[in-house]
Protein backbone atom coordinates (compact mmCIF):
# COMPACT_ATOMS: atom_id res chain seq x y z
CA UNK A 1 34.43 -59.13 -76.37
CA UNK A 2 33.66 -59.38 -72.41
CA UNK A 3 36.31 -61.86 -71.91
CA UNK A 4 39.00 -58.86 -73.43
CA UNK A 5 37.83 -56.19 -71.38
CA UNK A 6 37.52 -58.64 -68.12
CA UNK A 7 41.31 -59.60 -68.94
CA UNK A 8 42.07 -55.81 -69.48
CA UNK A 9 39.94 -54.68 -66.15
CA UNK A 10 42.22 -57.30 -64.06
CA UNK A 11 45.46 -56.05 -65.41
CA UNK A 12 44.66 -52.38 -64.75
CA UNK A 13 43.60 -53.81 -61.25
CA UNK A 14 46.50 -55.71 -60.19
CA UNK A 15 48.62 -52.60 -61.34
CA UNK A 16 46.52 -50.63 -59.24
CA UNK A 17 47.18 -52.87 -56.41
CA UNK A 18 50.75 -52.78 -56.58
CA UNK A 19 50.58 -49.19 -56.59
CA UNK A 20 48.13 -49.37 -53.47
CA UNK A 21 50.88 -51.80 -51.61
CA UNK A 22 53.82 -49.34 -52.35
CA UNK A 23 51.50 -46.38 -51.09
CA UNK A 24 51.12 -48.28 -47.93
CA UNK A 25 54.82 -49.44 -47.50
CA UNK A 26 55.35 -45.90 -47.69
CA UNK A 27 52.68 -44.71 -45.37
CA UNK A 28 53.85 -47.65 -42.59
CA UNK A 29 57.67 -46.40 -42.76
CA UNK A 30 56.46 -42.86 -42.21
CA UNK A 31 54.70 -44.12 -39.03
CA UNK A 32 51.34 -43.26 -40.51
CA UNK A 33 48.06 -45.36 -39.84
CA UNK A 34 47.31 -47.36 -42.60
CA UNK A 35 44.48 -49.69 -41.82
CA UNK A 36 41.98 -48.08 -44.17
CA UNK A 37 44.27 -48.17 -47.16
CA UNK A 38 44.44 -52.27 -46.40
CA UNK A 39 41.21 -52.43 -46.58
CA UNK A 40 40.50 -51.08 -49.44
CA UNK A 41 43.29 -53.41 -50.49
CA UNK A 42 41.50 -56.14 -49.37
CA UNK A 43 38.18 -54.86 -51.51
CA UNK A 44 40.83 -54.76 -54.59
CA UNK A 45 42.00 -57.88 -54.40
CA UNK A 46 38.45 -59.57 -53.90
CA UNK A 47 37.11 -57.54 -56.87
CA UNK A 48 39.82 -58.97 -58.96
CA UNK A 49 39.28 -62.80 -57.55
CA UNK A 50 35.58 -62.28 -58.65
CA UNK A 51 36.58 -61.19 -61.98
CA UNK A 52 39.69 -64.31 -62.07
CA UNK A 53 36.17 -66.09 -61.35
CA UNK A 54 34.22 -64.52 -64.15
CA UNK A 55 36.68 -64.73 -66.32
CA UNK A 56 36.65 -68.68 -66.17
CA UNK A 57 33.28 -68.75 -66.97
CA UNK A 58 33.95 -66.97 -69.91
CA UNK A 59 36.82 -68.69 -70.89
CA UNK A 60 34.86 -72.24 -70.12
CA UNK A 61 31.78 -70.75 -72.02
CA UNK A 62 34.14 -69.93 -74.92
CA UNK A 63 35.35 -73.27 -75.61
CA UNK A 64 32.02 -75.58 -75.37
């Protein structure tokens, strides 16, 4: 059951993300400052590397 909902929470992340990257493409051809909206980026994508990471452990836990 926490393996699904890990899998789920990293898809509705990454989609989340590329929504976050088009925001900022936008923002940087309007001329607009966009260094906090990267780093929140940043705090996305490490959030979803520790959950690639927890996810692993489930998946390793899983199959012993």
């Amino acid at each position: 059951m926490k393996l699904h909902w890990v899998r789920n929470e990293i898809a509705r992340m990454r989609g989340q993300i590329r929504a976050q990257e088009r925001e900022i493409q936008m923002l940087q051809r309007a001329g607009v400052a966009t260094a906090s909206a990267e780093l929140v980026l940043s705090r996305m994508r490490a959030k979803i590397d520790d959950l690639c990471r927890e996810r692993d452990a489930l998946r390793r836990v899983a199959t012993a």
